[in-house]
Protein backbone atom coordinates (compact mmCIF):
# COMPACT_ATOMS: atom_id res chain seq x y z
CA UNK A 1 -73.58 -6.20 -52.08
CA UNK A 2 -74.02 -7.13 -48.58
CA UNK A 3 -77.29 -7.43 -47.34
CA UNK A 4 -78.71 -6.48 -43.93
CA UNK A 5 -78.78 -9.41 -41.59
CA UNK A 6 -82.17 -10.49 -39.68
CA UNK A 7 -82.37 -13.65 -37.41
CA UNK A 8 -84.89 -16.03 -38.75
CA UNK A 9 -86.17 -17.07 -35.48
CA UNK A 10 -89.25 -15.53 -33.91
CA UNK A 11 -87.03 -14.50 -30.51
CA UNK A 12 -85.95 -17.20 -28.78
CA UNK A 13 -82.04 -18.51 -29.57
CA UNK A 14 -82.85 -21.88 -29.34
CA UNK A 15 -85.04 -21.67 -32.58
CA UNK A 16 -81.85 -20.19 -34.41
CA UNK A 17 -80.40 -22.11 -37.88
CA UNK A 18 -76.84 -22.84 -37.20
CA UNK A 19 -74.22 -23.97 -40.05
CA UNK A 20 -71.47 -25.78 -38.87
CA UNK A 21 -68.55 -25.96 -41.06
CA UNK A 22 -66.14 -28.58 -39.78
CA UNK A 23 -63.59 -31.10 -41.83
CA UNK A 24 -63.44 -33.60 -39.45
CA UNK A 25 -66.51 -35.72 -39.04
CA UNK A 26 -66.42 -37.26 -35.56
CA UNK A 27 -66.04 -33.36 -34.30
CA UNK A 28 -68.95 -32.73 -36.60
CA UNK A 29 -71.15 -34.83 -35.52
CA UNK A 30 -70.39 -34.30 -31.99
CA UNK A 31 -70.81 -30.38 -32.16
CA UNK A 32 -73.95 -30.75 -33.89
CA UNK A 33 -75.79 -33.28 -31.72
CA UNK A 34 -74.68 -31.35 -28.89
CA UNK A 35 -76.36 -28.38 -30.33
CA UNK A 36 -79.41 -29.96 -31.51
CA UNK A 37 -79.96 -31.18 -27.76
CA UNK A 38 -79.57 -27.36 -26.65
CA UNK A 39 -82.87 -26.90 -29.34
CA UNK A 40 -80.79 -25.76 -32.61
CA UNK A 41 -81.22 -26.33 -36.09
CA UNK A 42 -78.01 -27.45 -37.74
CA UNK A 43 -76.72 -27.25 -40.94
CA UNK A 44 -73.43 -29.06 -41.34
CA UNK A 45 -70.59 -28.94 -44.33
CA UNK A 46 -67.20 -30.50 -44.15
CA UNK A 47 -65.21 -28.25 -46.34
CA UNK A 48 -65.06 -24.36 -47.11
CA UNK A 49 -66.80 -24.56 -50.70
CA UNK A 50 -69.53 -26.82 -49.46
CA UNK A 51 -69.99 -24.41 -46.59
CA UNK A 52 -70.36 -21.47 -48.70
CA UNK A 53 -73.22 -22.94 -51.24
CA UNK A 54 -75.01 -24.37 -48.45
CA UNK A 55 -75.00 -20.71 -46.45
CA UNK A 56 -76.28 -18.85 -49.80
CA UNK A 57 -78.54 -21.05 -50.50
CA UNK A 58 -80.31 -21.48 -46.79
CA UNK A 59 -78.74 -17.81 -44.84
CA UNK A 60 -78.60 -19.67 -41.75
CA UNK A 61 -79.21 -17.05 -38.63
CA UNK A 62 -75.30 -17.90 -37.81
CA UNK A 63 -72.09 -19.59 -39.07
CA UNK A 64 -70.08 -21.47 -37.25
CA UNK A 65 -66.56 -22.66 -38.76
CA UNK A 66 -63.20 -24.16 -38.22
CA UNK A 67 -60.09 -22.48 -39.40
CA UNK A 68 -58.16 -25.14 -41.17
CA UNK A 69 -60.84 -26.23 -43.78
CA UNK A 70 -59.84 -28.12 -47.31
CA UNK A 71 -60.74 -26.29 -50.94
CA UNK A 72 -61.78 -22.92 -48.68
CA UNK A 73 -59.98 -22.39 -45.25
CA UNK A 74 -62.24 -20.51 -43.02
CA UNK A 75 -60.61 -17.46 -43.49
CA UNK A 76 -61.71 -17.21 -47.10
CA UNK A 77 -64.73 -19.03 -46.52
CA UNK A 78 -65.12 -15.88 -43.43
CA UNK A 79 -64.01 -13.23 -46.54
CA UNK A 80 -66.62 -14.72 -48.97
CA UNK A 81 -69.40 -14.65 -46.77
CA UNK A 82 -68.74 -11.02 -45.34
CA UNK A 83 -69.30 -9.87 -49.16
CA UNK A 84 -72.83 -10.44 -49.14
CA UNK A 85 -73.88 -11.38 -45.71
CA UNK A 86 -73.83 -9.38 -41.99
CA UNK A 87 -75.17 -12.69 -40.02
CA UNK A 88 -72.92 -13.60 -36.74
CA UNK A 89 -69.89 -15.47 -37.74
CA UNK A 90 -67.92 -17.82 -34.91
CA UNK A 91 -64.63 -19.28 -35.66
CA UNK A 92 -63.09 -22.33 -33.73
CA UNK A 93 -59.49 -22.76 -33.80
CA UNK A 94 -57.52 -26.07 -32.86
CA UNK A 95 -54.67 -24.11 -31.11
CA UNK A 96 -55.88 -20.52 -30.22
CA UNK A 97 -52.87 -19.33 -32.16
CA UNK A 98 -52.76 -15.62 -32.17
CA UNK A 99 -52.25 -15.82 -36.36
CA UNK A 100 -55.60 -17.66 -36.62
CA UNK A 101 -57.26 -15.47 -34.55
CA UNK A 102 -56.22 -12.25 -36.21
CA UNK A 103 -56.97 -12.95 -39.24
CA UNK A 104 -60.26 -14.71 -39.02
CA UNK A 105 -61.25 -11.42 -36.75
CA UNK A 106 -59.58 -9.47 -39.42
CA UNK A 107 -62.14 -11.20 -41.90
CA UNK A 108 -65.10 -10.20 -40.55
CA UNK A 109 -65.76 -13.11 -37.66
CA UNK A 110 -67.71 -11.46 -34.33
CA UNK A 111 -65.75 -14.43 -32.39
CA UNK A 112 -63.84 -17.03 -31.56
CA UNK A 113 -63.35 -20.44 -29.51
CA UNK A 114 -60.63 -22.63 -28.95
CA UNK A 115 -61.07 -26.16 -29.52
CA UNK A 116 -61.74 -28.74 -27.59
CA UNK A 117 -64.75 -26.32 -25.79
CA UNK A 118 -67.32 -27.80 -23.88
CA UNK A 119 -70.81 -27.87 -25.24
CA UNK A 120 -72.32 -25.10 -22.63
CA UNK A 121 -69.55 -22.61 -22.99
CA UNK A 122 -69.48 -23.19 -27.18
CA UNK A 123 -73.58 -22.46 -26.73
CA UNK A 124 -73.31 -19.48 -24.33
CA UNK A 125 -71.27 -17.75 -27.15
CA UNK A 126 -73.53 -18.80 -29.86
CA UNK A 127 -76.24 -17.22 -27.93
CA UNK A 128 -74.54 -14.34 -27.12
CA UNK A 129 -73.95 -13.45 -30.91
CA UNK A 130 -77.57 -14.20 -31.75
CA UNK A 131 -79.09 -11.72 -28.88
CA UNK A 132 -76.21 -9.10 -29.74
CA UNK A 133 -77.65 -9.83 -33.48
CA UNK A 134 -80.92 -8.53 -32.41
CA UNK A 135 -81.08 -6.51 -29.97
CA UNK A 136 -82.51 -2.55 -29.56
CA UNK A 137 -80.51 0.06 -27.71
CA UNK A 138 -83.72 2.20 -27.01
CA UNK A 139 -82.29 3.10 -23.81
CA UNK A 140 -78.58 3.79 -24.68
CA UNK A 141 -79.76 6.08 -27.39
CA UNK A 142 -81.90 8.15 -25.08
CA UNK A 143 -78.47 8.45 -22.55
CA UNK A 144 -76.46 9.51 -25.93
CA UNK A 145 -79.45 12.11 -26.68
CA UNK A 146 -79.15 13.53 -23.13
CA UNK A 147 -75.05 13.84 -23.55
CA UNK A 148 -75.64 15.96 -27.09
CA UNK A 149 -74.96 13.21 -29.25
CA UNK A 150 -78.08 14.65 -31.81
CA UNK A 151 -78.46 17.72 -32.90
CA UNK A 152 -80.92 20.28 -32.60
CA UNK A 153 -79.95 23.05 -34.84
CA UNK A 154 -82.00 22.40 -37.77
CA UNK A 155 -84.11 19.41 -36.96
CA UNK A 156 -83.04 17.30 -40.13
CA UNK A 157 -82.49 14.50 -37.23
CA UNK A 158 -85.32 12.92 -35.05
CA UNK A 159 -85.69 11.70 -31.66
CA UNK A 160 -84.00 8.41 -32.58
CA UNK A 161 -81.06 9.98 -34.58
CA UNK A 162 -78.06 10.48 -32.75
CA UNK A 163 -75.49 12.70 -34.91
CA UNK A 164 -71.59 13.24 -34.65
CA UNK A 165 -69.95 15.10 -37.47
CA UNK A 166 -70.74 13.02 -40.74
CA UNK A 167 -71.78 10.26 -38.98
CA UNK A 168 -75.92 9.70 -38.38
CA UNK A 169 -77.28 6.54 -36.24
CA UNK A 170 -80.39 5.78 -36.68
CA UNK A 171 -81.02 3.91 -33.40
CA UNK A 172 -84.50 2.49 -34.12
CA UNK A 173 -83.96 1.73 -37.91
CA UNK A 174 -80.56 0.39 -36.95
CA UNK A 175 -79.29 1.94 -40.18
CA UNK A 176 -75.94 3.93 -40.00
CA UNK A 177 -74.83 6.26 -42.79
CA UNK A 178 -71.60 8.62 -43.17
CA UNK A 179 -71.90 11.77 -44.98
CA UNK A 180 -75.24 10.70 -46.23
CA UNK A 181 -74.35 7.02 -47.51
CA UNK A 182 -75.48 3.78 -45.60
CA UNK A 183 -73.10 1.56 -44.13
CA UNK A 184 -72.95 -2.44 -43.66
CA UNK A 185 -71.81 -3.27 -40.57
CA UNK A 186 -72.06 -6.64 -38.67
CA UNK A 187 -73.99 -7.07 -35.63
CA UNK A 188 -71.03 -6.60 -33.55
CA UNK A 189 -69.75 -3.31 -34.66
CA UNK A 190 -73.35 -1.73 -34.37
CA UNK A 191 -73.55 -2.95 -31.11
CA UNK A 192 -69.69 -1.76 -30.64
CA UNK A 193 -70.77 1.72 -32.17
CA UNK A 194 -73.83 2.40 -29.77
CA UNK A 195 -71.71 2.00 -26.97
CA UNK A 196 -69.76 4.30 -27.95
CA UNK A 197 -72.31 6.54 -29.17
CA UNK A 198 -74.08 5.97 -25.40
CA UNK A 199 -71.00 7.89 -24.27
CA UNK A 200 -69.72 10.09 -26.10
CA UNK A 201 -66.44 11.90 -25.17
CA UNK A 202 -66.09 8.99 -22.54
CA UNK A 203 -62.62 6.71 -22.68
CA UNK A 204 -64.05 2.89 -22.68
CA UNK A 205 -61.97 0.38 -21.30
CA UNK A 206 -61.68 -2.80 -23.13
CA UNK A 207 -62.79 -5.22 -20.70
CA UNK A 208 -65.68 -2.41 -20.24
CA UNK A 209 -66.41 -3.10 -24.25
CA UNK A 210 -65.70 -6.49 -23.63
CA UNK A 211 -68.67 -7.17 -20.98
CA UNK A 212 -71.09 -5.20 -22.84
CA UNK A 213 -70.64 -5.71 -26.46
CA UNK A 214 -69.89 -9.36 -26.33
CA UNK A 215 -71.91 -10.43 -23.42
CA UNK A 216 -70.01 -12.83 -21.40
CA UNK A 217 -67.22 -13.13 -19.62
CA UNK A 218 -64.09 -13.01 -21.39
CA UNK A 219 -61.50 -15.28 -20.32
CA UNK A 220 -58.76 -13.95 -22.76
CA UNK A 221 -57.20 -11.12 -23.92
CA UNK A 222 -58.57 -8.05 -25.58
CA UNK A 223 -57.45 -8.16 -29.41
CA UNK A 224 -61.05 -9.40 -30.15
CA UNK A 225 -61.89 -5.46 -29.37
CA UNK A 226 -58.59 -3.66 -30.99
CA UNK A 227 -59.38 -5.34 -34.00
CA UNK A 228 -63.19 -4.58 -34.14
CA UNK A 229 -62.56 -1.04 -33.42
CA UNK A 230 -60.18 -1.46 -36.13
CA UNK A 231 -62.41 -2.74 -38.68
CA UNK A 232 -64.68 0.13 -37.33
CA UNK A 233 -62.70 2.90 -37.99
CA UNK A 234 -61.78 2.14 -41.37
CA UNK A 235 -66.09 2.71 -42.26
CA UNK A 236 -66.94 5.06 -39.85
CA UNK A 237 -63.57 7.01 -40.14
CA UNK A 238 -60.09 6.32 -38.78
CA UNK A 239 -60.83 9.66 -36.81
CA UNK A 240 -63.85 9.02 -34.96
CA UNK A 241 -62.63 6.50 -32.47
CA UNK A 242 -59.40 7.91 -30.25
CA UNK A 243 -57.61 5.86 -28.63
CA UNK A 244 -56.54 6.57 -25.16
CA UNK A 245 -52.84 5.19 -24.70
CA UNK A 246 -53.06 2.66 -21.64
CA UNK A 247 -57.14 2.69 -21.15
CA UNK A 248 -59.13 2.43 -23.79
CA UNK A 249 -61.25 4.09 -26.56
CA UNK A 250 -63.75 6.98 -27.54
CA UNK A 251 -65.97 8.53 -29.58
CA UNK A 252 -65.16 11.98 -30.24
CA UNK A 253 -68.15 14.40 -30.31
């Protein structure tokens, strides 16, 4: 069963648990002082199995793993986690090859970095995940209210539900449920899905998602979105997201 994720941390980033999961031990030990100077506690593990006892046993607020890993490569290591566990999940990959990237996005990872990446950019995306892990759309969900995202028919939704079809957001419980049955999802596509829900009927542009759902400046291409609206659709409903051939995506009222 996977379990609702909450950061351990009374607020502030810098007082997040971090596991790294890295074979080699020079880029190990590197990656975690460099953290630890930026304030973090870090766990470390040098292969995929190790990883995975260490993360059920402590449910660090964020995992942080290479791709190439020996006895569990981080794409299974990725798969394993995702079964019981929403936290943020960052892959690093050596070469930034697009097969590595799709499938540890495909997996269940919020994100990605290419290796060698310098200490302030690596922490600017940890940070990212862990503010986009806990974060409240109050004021989104009062824009998606004011567009007719809720209903008013027959009241069975409060000021704080937003509605659309079998879908039901509960923007203040940050609990989702389809025809009537919760739904797990990660940080990332809650965040993805209030943006959407913020505007419904609206075609958002990638780079649009992009900027707002992942925080920073994105220096690459967009498959990081297709392939979260991907993994979106196939819980919410393959027919709740349109895509607009040659802009973007939307919700559909």
């Amino acid at each position: 069963m996977t379990t609702a994720f909450t950061p351990h941390g009374p607020g502030s980033p810098t007082e997040a648990h971090l596991l790294l999961v890295e074979d080699d031990e020079v880029i190990r030990n590197t990656v975690r002082m460099a953290l630890e100077r930026y304030g973090f506690i870090v766990s470390t593990a040098g292969d995929g199995l190790t990883g995975l006892e260490i993360f059920r046993e402590r449910q660090p607020d964020l995992l942080l793993l290479d791709v190439m890993l020996p006895e569990l490569d981080g794409i299974g290591l990725c798969r394993r986690v995702r079964e019981f566990s929403l936290a943020p999940i960052l892959m690093m990959s050596a070469r930034g090859d697009s097969l590595d990237v799709v499938s540890g996005l495909e997996a269940g990872a919020d994100d990605y970095v290419v290796k060698p990446c310098e200490s302030a950019v690596l922490v600017a995306r940890i940070r990212s995940l862990l503010r986009r892990a806990s974060f409240t759309p109050v004021a989104r969900a009062s824009r998606a209210e004011s567009r007719g995202g809720a209903p008013e028919a027959d009241g069975a939704a409060g000021p704080d539900t937003l509605v659309f079809g079998d879908l039901t957001i509960d923007t203040r419980g940050m609990e989702v449920r389809r025809a009537g049955e919760p739904l797990a999802l990660t940080p990332t596509e809650l965040r993805m899905l209030l943006e959407f829900a913020g505007s419904p009927g609206v075609v958002l542009e990638r780079r649009t998602l992009l900027s707002r759902v992942w925080d920073h400046a994105w220096q690459g291409d967009t498959r990081v979105v297709d392939l979260h609206v991907q993994r979106l659709r196939a819980k919410i409903g393959a027919e709740r997201i349109e895509t607009v051939r040659g802009f973007g995506y939307k919700l559909r009222r």
